[in-house]
C-alpha atoms as a PDB file:
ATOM      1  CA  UNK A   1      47.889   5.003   1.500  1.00  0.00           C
ATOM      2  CA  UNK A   2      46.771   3.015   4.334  1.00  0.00           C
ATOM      3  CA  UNK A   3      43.246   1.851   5.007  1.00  0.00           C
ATOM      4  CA  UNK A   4      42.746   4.314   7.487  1.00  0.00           C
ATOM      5  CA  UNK A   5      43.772   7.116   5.536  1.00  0.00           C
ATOM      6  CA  UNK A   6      41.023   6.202   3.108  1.00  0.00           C
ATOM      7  CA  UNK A   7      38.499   6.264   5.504  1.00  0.00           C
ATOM      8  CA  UNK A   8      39.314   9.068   6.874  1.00  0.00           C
ATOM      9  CA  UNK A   9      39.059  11.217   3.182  1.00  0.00           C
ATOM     10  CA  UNK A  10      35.975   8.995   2.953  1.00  0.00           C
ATOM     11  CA  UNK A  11      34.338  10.606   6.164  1.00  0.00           C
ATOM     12  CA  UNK A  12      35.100  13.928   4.568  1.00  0.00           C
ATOM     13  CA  UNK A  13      33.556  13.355   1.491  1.00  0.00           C
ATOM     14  CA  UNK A  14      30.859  11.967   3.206  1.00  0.00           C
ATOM     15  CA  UNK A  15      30.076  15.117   5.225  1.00  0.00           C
ATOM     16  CA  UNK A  16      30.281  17.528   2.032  1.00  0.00           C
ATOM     17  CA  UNK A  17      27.799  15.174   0.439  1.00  0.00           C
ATOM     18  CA  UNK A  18      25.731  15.361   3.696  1.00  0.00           C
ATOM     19  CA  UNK A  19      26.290  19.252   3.100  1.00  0.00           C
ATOM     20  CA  UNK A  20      24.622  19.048  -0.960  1.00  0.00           C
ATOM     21  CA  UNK A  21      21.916  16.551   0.453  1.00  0.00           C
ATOM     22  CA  UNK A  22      20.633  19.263   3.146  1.00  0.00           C
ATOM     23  CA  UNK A  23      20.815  21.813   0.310  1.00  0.00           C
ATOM     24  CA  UNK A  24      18.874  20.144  -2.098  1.00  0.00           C
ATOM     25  CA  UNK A  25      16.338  18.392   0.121  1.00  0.00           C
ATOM     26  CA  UNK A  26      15.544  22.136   0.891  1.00  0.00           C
ATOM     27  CA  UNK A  27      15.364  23.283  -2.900  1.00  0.00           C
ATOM     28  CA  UNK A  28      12.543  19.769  -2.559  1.00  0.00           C
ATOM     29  CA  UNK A  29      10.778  22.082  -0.313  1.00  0.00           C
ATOM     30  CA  UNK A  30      10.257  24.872  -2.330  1.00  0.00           C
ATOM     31  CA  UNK A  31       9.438  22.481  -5.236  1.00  0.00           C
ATOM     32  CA  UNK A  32       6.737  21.287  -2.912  1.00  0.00           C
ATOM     33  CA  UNK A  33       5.092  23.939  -2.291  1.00  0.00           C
ATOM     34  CA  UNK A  34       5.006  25.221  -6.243  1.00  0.00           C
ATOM     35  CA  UNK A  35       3.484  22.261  -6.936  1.00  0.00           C
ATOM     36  CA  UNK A  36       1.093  22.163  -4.174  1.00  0.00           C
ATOM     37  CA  UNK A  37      -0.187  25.683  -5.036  1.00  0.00           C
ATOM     38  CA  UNK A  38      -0.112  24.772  -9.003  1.00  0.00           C
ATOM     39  CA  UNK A  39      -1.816  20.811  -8.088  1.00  0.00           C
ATOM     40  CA  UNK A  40       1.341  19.879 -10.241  1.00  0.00           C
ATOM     41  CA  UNK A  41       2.443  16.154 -10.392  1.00  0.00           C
ATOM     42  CA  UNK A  42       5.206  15.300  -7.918  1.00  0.00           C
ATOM     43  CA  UNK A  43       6.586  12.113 -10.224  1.00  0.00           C
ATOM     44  CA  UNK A  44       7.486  12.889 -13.744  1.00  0.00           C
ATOM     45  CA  UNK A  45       9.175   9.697 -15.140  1.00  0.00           C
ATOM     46  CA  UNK A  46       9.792  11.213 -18.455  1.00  0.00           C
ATOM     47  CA  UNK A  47      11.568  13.944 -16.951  1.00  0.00           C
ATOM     48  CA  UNK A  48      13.515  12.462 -14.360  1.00  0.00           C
ATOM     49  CA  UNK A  49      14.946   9.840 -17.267  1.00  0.00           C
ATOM     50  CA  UNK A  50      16.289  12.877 -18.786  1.00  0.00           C
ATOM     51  CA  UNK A  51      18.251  14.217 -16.262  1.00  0.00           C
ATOM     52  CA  UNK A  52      19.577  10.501 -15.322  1.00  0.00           C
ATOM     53  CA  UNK A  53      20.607  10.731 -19.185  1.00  0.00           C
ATOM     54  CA  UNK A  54      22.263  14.158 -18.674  1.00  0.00           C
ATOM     55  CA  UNK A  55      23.985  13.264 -15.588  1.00  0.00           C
ATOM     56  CA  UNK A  56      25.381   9.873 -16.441  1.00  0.00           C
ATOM     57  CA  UNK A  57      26.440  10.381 -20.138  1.00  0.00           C
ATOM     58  CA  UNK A  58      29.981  11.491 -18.782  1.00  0.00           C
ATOM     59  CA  UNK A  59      30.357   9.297 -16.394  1.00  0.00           C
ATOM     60  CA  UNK A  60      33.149   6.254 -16.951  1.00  0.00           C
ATOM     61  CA  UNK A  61      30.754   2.734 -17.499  1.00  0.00           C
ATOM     62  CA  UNK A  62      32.564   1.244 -14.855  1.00  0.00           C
ATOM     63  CA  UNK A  63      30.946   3.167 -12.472  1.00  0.00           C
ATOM     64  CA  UNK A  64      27.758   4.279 -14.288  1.00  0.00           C
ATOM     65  CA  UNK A  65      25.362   1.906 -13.276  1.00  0.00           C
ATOM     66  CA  UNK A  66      26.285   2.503  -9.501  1.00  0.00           C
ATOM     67  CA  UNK A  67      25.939   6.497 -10.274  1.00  0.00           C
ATOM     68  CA  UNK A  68      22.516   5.688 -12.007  1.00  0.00           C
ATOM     69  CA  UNK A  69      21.161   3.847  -9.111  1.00  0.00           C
ATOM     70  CA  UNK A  70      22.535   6.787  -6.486  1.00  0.00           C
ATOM     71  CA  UNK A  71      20.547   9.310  -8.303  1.00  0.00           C
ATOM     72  CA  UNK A  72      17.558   7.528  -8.535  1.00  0.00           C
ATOM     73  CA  UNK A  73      17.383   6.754  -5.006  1.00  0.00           C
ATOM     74  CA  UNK A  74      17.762  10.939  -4.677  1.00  0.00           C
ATOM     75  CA  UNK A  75      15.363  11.398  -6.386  1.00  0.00           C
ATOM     76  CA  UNK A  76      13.194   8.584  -4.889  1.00  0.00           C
ATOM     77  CA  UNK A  77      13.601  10.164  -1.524  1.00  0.00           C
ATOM     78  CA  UNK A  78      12.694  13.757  -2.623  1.00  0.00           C
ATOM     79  CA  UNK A  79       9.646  12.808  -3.741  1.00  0.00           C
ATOM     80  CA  UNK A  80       8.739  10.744  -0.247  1.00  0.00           C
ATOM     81  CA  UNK A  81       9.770  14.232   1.046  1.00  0.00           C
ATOM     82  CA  UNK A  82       7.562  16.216  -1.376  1.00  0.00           C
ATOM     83  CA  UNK A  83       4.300  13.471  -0.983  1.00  0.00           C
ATOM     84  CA  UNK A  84       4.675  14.580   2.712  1.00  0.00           C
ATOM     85  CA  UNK A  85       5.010  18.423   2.202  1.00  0.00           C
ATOM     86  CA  UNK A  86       2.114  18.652  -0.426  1.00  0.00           C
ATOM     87  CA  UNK A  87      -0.033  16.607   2.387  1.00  0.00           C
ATOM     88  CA  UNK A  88       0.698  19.380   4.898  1.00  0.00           C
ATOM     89  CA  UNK A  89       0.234  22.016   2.172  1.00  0.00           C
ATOM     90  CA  UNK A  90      -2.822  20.802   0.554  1.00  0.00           C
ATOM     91  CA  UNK A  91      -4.939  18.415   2.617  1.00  0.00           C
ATOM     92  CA  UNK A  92      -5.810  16.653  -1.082  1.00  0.00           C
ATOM     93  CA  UNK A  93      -5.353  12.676  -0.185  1.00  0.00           C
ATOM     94  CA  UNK A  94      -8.605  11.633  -1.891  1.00  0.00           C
ATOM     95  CA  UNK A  95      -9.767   8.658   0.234  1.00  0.00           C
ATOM     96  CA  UNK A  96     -12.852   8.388   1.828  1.00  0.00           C
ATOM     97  CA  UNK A  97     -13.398   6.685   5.587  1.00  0.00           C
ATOM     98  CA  UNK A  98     -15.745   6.852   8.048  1.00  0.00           C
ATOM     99  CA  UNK A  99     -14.078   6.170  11.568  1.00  0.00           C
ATOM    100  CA  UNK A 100     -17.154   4.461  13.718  1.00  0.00           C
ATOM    101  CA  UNK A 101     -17.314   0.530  13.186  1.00  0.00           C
ATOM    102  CA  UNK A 102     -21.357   0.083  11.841  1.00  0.00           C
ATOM    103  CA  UNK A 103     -23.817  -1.978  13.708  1.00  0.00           C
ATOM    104  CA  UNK A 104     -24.683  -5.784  11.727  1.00  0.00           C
ATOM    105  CA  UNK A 105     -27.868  -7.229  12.286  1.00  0.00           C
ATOM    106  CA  UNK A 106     -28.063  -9.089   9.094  1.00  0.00           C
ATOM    107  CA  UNK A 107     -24.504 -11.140   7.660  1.00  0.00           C
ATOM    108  CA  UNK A 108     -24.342 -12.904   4.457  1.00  0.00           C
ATOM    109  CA  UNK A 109     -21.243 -15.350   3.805  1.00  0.00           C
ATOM    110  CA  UNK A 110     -20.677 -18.700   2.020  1.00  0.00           C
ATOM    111  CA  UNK A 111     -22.866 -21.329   2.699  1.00  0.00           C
ATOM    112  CA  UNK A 112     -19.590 -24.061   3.290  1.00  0.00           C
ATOM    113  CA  UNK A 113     -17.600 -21.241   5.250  1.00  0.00           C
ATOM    114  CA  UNK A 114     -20.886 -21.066   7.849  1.00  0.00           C
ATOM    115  CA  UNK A 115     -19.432 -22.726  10.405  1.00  0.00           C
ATOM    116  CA  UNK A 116     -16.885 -19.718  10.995  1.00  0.00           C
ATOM    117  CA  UNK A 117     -19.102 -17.479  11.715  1.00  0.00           C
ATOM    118  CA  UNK A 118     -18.907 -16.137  15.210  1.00  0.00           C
ATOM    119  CA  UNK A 119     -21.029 -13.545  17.469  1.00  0.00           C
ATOM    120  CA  UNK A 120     -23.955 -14.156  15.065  1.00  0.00           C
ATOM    121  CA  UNK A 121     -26.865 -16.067  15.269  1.00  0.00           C
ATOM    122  CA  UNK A 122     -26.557 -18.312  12.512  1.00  0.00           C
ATOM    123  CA  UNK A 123     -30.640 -18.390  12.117  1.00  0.00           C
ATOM    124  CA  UNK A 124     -29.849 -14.560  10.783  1.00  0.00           C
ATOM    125  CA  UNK A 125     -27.072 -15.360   8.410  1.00  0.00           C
ATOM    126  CA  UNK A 126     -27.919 -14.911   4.662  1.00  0.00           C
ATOM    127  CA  UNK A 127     -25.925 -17.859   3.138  1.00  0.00           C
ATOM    128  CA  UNK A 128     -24.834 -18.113  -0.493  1.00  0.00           C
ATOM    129  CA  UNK A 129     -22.522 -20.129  -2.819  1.00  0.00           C
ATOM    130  CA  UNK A 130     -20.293 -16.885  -4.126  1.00  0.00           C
ATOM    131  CA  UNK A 131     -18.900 -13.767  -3.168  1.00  0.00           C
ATOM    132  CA  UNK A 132     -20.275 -11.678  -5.975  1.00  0.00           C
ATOM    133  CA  UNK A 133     -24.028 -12.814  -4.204  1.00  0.00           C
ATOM    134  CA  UNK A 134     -22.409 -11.926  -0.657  1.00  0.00           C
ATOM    135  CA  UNK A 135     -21.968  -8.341  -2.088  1.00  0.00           C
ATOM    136  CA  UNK A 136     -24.929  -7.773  -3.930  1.00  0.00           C
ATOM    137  CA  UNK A 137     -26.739  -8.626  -0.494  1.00  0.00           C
ATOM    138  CA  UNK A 138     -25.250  -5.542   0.758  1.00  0.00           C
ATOM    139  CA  UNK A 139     -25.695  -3.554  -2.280  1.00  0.00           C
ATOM    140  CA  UNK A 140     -29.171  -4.193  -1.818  1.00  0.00           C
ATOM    141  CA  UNK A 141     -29.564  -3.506   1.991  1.00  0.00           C
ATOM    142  CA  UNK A 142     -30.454  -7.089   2.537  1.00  0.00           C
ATOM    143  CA  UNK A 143     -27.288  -7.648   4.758  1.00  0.00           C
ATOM    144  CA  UNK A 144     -25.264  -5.176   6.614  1.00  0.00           C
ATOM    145  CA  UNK A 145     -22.234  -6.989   6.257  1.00  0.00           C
ATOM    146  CA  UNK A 146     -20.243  -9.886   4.949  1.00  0.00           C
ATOM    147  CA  UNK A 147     -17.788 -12.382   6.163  1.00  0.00           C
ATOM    148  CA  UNK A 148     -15.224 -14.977   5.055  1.00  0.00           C
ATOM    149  CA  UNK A 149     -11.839 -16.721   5.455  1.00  0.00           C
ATOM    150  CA  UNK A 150      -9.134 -14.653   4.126  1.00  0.00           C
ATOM    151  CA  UNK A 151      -6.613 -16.481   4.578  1.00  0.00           C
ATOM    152  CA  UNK A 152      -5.787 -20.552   6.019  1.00  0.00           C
ATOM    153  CA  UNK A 153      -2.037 -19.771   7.665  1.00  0.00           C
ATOM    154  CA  UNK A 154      -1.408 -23.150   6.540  1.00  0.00           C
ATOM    155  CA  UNK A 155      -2.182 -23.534   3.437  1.00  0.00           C
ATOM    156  CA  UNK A 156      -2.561 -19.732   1.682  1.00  0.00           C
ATOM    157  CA  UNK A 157      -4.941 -16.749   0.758  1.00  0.00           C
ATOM    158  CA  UNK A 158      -8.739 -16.809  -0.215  1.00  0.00           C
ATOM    159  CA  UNK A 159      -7.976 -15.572  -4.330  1.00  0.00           C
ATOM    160  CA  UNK A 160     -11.381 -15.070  -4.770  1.00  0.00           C
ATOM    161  CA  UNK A 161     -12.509 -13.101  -1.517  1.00  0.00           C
ATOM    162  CA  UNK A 162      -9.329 -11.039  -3.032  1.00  0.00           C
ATOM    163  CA  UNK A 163     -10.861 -10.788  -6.111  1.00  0.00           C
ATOM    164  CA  UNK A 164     -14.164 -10.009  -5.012  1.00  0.00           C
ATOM    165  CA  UNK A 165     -12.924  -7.089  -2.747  1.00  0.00           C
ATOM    166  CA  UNK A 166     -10.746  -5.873  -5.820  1.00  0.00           C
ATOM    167  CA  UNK A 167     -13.236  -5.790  -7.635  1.00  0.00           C
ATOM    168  CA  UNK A 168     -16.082  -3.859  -5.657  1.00  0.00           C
ATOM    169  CA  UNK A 169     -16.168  -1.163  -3.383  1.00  0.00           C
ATOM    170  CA  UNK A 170     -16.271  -3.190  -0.921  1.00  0.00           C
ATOM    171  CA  UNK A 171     -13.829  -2.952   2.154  1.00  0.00           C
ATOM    172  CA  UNK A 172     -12.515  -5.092   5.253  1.00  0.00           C
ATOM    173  CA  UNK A 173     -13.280  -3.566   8.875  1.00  0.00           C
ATOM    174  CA  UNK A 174     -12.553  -6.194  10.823  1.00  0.00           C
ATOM    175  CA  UNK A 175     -10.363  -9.355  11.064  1.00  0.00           C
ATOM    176  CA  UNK A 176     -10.470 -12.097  13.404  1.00  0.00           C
ATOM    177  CA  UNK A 177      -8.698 -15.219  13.878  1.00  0.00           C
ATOM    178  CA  UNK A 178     -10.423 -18.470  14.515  1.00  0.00           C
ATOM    179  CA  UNK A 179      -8.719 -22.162  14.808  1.00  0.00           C
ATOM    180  CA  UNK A 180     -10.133 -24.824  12.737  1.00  0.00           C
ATOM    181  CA  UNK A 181      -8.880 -28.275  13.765  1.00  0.00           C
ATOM    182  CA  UNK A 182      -5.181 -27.220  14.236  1.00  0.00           C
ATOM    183  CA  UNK A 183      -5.538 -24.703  11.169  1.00  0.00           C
ATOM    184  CA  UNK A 184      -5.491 -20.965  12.005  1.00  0.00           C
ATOM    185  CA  UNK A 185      -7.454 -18.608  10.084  1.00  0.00           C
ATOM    186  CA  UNK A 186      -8.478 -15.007   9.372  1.00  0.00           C
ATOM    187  CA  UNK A 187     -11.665 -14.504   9.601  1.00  0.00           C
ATOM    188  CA  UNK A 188     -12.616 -10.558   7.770  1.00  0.00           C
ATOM    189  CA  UNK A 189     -15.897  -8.475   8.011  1.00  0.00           C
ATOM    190  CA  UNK A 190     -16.325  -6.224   5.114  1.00  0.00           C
ATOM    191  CA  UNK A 191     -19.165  -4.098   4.237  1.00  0.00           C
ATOM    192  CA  UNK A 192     -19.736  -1.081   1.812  1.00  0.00           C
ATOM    193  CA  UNK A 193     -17.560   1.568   3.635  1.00  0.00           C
ATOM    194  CA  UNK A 194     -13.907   1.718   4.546  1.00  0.00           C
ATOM    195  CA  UNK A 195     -13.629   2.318   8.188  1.00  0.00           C
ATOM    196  CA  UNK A 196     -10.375   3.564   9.954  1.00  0.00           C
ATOM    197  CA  UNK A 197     -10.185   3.175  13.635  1.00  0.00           C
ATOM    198  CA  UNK A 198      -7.466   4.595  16.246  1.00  0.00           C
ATOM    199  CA  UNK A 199      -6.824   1.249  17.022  1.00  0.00           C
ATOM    200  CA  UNK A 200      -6.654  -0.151  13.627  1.00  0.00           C
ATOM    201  CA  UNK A 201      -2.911  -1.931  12.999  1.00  0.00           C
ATOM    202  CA  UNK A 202      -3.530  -3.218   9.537  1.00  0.00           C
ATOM    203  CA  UNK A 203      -3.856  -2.083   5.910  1.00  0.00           C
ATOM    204  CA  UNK A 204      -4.655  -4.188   2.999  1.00  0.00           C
ATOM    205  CA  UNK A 205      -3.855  -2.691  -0.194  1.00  0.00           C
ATOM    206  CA  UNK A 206      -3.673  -4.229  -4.250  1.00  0.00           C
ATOM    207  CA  UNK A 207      -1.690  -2.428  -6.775  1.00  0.00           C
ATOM    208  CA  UNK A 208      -0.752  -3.533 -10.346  1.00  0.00           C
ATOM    209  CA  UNK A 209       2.880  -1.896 -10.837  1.00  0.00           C
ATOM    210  CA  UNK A 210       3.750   0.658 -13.636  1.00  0.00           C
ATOM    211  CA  UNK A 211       5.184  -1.316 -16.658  1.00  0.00           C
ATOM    212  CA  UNK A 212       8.712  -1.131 -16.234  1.00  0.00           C
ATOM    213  CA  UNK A 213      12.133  -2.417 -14.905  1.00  0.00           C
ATOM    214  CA  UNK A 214      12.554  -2.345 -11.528  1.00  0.00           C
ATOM    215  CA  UNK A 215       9.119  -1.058 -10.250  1.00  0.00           C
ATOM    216  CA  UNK A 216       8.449  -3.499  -7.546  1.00  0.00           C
ATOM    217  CA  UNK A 217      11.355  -3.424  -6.211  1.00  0.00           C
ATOM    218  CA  UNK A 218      10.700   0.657  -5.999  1.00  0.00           C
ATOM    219  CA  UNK A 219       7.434   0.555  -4.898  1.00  0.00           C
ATOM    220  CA  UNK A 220       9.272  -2.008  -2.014  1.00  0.00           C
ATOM    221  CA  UNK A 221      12.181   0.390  -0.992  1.00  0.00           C
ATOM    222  CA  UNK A 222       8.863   3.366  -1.132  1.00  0.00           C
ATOM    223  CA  UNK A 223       7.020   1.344   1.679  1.00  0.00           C
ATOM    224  CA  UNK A 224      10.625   0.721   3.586  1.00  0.00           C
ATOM    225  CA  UNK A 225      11.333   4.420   3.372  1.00  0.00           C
ATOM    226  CA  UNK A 226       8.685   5.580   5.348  1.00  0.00           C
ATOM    227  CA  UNK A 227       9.502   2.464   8.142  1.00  0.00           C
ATOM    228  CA  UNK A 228       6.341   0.550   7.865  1.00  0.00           C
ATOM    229  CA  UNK A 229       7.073  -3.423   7.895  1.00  0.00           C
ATOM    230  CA  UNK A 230       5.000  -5.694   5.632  1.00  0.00           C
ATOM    231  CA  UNK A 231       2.927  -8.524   7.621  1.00  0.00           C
ATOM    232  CA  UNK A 232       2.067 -10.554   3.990  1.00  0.00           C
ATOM    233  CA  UNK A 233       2.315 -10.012   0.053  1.00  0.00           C
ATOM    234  CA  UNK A 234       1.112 -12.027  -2.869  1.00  0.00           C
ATOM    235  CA  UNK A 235       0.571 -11.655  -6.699  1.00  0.00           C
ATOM    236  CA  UNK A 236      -1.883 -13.125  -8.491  1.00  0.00           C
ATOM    237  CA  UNK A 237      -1.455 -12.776 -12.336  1.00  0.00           C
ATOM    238  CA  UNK A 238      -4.494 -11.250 -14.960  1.00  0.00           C
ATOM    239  CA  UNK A 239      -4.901 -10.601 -17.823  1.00  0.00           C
ATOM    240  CA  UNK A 240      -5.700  -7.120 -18.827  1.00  0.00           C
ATOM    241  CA  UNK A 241      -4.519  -6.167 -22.417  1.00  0.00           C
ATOM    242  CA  UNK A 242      -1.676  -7.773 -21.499  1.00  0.00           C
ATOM    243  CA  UNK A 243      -0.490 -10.304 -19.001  1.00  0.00           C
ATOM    244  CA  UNK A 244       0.060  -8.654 -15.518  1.00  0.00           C
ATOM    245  CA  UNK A 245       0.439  -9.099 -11.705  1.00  0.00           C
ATOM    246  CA  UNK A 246      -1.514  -7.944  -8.531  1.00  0.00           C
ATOM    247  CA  UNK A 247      -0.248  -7.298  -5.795  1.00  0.00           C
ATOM    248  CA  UNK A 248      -1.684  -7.731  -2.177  1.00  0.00           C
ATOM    249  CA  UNK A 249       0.594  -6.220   0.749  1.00  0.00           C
ATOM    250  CA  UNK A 250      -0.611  -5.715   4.260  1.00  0.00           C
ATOM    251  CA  UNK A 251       1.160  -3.028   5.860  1.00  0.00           C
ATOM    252  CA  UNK A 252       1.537  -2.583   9.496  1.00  0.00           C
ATOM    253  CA  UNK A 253      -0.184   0.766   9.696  1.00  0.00           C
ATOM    254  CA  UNK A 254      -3.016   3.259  10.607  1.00  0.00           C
ATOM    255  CA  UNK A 255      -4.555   5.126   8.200  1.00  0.00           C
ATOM    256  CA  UNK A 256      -5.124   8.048  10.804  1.00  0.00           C
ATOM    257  CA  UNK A 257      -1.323   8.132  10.757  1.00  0.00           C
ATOM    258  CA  UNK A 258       0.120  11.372   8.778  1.00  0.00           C
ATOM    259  CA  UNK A 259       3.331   8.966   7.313  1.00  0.00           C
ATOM    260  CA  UNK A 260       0.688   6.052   6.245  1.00  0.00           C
ATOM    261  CA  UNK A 261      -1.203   8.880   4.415  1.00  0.00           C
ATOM    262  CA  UNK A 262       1.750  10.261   2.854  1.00  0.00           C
ATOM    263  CA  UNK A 263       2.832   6.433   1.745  1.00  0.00           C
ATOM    264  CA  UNK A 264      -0.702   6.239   0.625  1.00  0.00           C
ATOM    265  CA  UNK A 265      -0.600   9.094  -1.142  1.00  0.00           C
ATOM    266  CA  UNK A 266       2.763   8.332  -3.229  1.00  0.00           C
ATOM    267  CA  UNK A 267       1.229   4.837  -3.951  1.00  0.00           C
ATOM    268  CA  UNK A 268      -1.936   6.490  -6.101  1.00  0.00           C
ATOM    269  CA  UNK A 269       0.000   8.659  -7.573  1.00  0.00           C
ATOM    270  CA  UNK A 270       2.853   5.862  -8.858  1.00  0.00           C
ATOM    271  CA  UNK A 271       1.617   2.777  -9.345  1.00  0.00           C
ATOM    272  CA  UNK A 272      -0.894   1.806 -12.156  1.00  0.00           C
ATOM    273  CA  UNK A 273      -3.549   0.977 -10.077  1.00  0.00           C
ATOM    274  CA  UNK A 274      -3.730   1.390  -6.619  1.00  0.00           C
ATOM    275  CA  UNK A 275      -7.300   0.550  -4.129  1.00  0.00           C
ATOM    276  CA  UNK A 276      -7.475  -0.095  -0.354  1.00  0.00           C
ATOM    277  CA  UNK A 277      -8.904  -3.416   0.325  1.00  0.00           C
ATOM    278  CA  UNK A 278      -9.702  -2.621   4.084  1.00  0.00           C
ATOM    279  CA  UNK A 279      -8.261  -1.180   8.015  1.00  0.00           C
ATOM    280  CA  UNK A 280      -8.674  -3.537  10.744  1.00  0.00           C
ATOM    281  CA  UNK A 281      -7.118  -4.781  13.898  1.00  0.00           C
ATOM    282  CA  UNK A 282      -4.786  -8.011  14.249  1.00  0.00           C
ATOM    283  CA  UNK A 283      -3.027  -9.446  17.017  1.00  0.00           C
ATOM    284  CA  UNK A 284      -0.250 -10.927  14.961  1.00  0.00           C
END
């Protein structure tokens, strides 16, 4: 048989599987909407184990672990399909956003990051030696807002303005860029609300991934199923019972936008922990 007869009985198998995949992605929808009248869970680990362990137990072991991964992405991709449905079905995405950008009078940052501090008088800035003090500020009404470098392009991330935000409900509106003797930097705002804006590009998020193999690398091919390109990501280990990772991704994104949501949405509902750190504009 010559290479082109293979392809061809290659295209044909390729449009009866085309066929199945139409069939069942609409057997997805009906599961959908089941589950969005019953408030069912969409991702069932236990259960979809089983029928990977039904399926593949005849299956020769030369080919098995290429089967396995085929089925898995099937059923990774009807659930994408079935975050989105329930969305439309059942408008039950339980985040809370205001979308008007609040008025600062009063800022509190760090007393050695001061001389970022921009559109401010700095006679009005509240200055302090920690981030925890920053936010208790606000807590207290004693500053609208705080700000803070985020991140030195040239040298890394601000772990503890991570922490602090991971910490708190406390959330990034705003994020400017200011250039420090050759060094670029983001600059953030954050105060006590999240705020989503139409012309928001940007959304920091921290998760801690469900405690098995491969669940980075789904939660990865989750975020590059519904198209949306990561602009950074970093871990930063803790310890919490055991020894674990967080991880920081900035998406390029609007919450407003019916697939972030949906993305959003599958996030909460499969990853151990999951918090938005903040919406915000940025010109890179």
């Amino acid at each position: 048989m010559t290479l082109e007869e293979v392809r061809k009985q290659i295209d044909v198998v390729d449009k009866q599987i085309k066929v199945l995949f139409k069939e069942r992605m609409i057997l997805a929808d009906q599961v959908a909407r089941v589950k969005a009248e019953s408030e069912d869970a969409i991702y069932k680990p236990d259960r979809e184990e089983a029928i990977i362990t039904k399926l593949t137990g005849d299956v020769d072991d030369s080919i098995k672990k290429e089967y396995t991964a085929l089925i898995k992405r099937i059923m990774e991709v009807s659930r994408k399909y079935q975050y989105g449905r329930t969305l439309e079905l059942r408008n039950c995405l339980d985040v809370s956003f205001v979308t008007e950008e609040p008025k600062v009078k009063k800022l509190a940052m760090l007393k050695h990051e001061l001389y970022i501090c921009q559109g401010y008088s700095r006679d009005l800035v509240n200055t302090v030696s920690d981030y925890e003090q920053v936010m208790e500020l606000i807590r207290k009404d004693e500053a609208d807002a705080g700000m803070g470098i985020f991140e030195d392009i040239s040298y890394g991330v601000s772990d503890s303005l991570h922490e602090a935000l991971t910490m708190n409900d406390f959330y990034i509106y705003r994020c400017d860029e200011v250039l420090d003797e050759g060094h670029r930097k983001k600059v953030v705002t954050f105060g006590k609300q999240l705020v989503v804006l139409p012309e928001h590009n940007r959304l920091k998020i921290v998760f801690v991934c469900k405690n098995k193999s491969g669940s980075l690398a789904s939660v990865l091919s989750m975020i590059s199923d519904y198209g949306v390109n990561l602009t950074e990501i970093h871990s930063v280990p803790f310890r919490g019972g055991e020894w674990n990772y967080r991880f920081y991704i900035e998406l390029n994104g609007n919450l407003l936008q019916k697939e972030i949501q949906a993305l959003v949405f599958q996030l909460i509902n499969e990853t151990e922990t999951f918090k938005i750190l903040g919406s915000y504009f940025c010109e890179q």
